[in-house]
N, C-alpha and C. Protein backbone atom coordinates (compact mmCIF):
# COMPACT_ATOMS: atom_id res chain seq x y z
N UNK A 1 33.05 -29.89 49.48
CA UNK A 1 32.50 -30.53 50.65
C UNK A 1 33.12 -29.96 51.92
N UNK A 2 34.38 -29.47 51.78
CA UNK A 2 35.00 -29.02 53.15
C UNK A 2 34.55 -27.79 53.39
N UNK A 3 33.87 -27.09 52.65
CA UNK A 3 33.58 -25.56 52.93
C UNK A 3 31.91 -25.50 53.00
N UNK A 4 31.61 -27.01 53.09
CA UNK A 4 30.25 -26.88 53.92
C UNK A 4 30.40 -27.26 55.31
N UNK A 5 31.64 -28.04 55.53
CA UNK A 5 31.81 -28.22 57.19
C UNK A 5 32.29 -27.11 57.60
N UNK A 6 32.71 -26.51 57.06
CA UNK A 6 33.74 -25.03 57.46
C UNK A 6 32.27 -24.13 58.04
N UNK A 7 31.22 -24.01 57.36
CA UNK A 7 30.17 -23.44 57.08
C UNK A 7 29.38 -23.99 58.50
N UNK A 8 29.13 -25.18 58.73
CA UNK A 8 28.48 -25.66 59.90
C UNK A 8 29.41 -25.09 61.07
N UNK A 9 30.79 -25.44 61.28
CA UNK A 9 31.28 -24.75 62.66
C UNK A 9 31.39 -23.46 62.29
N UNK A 10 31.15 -22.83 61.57
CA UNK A 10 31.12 -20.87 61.07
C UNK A 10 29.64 -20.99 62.53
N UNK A 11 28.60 -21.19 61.95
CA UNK A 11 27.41 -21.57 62.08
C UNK A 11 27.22 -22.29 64.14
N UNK A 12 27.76 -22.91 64.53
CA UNK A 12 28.26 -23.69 65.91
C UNK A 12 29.12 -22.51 66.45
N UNK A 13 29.99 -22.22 65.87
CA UNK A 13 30.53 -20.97 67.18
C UNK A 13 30.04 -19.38 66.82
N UNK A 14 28.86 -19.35 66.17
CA UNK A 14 28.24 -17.92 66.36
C UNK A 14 27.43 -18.08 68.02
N UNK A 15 28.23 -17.31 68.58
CA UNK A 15 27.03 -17.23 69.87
C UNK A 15 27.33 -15.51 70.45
N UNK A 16 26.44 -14.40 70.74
CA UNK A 16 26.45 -13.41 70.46
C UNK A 16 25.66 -12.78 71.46
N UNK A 17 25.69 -11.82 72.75
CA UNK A 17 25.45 -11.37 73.59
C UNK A 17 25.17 -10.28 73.23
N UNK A 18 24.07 -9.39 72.94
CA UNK A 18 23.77 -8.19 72.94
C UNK A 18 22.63 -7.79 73.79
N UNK A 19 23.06 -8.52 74.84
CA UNK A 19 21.74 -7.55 75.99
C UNK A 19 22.17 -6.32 76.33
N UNK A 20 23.80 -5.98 76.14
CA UNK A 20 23.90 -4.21 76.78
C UNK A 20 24.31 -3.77 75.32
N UNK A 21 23.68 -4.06 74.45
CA UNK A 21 23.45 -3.03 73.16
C UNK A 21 21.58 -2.65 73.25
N UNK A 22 20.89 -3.19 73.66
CA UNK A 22 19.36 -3.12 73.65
C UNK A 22 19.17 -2.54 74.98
N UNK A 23 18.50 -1.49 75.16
CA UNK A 23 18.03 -0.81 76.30
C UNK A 23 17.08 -2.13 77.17
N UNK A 24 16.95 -2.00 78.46
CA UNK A 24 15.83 -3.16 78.70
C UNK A 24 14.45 -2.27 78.44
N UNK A 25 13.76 -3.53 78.03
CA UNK A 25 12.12 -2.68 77.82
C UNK A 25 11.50 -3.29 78.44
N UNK A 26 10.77 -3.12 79.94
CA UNK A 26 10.41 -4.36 80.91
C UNK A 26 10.86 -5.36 81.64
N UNK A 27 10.52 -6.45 81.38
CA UNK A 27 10.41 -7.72 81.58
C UNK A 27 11.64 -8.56 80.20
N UNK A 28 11.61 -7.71 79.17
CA UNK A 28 11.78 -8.43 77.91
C UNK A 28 14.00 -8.16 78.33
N UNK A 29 14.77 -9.33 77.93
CA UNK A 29 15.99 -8.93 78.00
C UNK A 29 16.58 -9.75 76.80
N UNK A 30 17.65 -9.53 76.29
CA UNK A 30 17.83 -9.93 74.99
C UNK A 30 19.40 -10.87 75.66
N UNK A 31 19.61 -12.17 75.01
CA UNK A 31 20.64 -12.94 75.66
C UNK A 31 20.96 -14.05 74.86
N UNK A 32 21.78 -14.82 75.04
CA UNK A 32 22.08 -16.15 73.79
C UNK A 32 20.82 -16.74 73.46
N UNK A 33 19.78 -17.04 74.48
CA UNK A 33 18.47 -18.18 74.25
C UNK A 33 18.10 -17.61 72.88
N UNK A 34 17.53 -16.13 73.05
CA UNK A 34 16.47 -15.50 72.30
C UNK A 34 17.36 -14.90 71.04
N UNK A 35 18.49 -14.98 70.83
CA UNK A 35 19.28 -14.15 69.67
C UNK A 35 19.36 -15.34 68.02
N UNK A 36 18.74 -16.03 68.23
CA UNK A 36 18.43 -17.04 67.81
C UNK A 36 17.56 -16.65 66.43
N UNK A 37 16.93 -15.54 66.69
CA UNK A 37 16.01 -14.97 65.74
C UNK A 37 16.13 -14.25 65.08
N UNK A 38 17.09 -13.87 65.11
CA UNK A 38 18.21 -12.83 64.26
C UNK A 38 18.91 -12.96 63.61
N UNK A 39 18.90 -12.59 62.22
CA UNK A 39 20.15 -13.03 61.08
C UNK A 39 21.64 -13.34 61.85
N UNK A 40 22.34 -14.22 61.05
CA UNK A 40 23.66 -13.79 62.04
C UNK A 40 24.52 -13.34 60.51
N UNK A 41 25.52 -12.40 60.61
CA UNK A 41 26.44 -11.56 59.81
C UNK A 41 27.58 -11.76 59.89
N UNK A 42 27.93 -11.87 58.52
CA UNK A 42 29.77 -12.50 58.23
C UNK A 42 30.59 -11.61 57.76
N UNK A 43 31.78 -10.91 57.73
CA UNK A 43 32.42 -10.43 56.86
C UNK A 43 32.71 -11.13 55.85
N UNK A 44 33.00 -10.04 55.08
CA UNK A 44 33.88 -10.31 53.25
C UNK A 44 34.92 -11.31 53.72
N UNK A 45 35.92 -11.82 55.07
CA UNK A 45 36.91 -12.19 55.33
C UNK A 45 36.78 -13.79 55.62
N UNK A 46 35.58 -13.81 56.53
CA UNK A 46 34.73 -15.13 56.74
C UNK A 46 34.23 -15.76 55.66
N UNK A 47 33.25 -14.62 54.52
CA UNK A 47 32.79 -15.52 53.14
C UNK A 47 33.50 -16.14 52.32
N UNK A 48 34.58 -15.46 52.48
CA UNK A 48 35.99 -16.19 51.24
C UNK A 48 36.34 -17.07 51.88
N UNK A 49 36.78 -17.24 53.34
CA UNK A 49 37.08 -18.24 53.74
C UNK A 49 35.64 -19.33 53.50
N UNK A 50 34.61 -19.19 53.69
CA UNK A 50 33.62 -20.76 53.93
C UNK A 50 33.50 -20.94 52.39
N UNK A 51 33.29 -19.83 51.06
CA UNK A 51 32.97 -20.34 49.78
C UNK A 51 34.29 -20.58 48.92
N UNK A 52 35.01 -20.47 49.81
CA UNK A 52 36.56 -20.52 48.94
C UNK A 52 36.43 -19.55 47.54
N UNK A 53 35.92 -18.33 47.68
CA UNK A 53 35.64 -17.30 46.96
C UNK A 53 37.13 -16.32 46.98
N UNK A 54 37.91 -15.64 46.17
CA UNK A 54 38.57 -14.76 46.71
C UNK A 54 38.02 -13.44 46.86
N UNK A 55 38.30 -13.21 48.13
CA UNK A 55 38.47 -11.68 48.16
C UNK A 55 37.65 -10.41 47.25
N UNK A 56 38.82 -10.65 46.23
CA UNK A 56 38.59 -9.72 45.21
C UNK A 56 37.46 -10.36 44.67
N UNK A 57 37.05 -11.38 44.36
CA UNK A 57 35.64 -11.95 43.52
C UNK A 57 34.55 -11.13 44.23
N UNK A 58 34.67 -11.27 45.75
CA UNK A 58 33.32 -10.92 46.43
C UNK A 58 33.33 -9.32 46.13
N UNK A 59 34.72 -8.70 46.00
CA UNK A 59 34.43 -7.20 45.64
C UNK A 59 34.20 -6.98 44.60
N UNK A 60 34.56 -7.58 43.44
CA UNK A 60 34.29 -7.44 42.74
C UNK A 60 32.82 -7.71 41.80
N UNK A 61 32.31 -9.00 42.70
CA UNK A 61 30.75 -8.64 42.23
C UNK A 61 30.33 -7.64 42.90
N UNK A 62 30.23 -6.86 44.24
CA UNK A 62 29.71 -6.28 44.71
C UNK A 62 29.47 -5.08 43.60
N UNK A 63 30.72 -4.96 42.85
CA UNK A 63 31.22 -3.66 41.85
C UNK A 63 30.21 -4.20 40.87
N UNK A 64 29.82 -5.26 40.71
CA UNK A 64 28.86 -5.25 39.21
C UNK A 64 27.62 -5.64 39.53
N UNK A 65 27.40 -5.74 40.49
CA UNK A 65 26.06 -5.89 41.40
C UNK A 65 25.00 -7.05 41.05
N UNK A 66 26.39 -8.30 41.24
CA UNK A 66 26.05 -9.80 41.14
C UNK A 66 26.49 -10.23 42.55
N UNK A 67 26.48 -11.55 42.57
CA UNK A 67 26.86 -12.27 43.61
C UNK A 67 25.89 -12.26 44.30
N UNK A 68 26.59 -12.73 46.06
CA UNK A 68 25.61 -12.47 47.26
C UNK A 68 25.17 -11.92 47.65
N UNK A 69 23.72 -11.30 48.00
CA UNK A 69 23.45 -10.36 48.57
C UNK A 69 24.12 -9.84 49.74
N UNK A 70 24.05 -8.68 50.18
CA UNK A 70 25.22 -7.84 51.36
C UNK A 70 24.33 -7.02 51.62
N UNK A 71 24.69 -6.62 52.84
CA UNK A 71 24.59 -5.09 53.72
C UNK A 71 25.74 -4.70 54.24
N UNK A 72 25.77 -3.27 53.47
CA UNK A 72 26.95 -2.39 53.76
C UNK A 72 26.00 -1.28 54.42
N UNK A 73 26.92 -0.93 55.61
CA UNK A 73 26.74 0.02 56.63
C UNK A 73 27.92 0.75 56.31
N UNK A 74 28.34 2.34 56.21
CA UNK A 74 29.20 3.01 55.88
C UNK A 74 30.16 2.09 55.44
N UNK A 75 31.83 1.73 55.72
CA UNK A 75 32.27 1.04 54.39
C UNK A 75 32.48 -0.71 55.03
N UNK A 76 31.63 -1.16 56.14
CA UNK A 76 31.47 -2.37 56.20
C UNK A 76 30.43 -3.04 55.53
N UNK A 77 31.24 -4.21 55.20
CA UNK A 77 30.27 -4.74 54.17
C UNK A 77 29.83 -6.29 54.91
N UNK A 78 28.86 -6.65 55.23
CA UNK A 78 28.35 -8.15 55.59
C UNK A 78 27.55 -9.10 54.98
N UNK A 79 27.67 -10.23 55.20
CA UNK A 79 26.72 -10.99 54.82
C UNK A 79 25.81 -11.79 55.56
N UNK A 80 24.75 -12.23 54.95
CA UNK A 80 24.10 -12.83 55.85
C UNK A 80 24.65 -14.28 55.71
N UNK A 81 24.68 -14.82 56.84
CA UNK A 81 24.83 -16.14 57.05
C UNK A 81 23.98 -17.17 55.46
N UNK A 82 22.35 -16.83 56.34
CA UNK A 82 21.94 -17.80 55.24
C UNK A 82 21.73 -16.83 53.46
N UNK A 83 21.95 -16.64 53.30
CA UNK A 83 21.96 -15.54 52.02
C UNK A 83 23.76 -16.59 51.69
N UNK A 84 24.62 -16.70 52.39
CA UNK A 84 25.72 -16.97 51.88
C UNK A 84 24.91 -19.44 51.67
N UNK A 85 24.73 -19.27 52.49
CA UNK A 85 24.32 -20.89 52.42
C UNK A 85 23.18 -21.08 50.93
N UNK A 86 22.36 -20.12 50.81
CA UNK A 86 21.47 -20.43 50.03
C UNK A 86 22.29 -20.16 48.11
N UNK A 87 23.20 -18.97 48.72
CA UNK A 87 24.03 -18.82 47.25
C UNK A 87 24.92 -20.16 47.16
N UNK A 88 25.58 -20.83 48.12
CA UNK A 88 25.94 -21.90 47.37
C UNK A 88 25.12 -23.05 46.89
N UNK A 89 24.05 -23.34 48.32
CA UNK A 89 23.10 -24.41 47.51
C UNK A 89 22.37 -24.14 45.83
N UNK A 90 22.27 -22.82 46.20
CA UNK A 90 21.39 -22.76 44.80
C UNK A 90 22.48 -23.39 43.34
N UNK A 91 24.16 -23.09 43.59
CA UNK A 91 24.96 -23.68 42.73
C UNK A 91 25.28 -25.03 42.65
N UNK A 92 24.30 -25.94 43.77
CA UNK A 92 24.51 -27.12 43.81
C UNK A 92 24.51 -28.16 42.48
N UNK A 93 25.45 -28.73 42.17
CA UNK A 93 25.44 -29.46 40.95
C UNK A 93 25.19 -31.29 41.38
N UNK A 94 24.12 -31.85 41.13
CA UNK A 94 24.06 -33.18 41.12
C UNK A 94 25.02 -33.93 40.28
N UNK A 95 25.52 -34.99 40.07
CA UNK A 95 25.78 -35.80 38.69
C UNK A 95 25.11 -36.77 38.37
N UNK A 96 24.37 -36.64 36.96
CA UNK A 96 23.50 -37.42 36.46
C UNK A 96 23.47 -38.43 37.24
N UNK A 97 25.04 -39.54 37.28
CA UNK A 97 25.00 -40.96 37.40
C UNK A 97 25.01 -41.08 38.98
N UNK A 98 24.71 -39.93 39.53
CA UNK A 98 25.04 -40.14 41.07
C UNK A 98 23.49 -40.10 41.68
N UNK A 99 22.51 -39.18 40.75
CA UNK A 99 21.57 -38.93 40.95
C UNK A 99 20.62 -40.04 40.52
N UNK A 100 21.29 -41.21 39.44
CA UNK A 100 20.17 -42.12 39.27
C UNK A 100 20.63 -43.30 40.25
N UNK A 101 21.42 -43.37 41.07
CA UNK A 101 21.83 -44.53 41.88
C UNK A 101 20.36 -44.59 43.41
């Protein structure tokens, strides 16, 4: 449960300025409002910290080509935000007696 609140303020302090990485094209300028629409990307350092995963687990699936999905750009490796939320929900475990209350 604590590494889904960990996960919400991960999530609350992404805020990310790349209007002087994008050339302007017009009228159009890229800024906190509109970045909104864009995956946001975690390191290997951030995922262990929100899934309480170690380290070596996340490299090591990467090595057997399980786990979370990633994008590695030469030898950085990221994740997507929701790609990391959806791998834990999908491990979500109910308990029977919690689920018939």
């Amino acid at each position: 449960m604590i590494h889904f609140f960990l996960l919400l303020r991960e999530i609350s302090q992404l805020r990310v300025d790349v209007s002087n990485l994008i050339p302007n094209q017009g009228d159009f300028k890229m800024n906190q409002t509109n970045i909104g629409n864009f995956p946001k990307y975690l390191n290997e350092n951030k995922v262990s910290e929100i899934t309480g995963r170690a380290l070596q687990t996340l490299r090591n699936d990467r090595f057997n080509g399980m786990g979370i999905p990633y994008v590695k750009f030469g030898r950085s490796v990221r994740y997507s935000l929701a790609d990391v939320v959806q791998f834990m929900e999908s491990r979500k475990i109910i308990p029977v007696n919690e689920a018939a209350r």
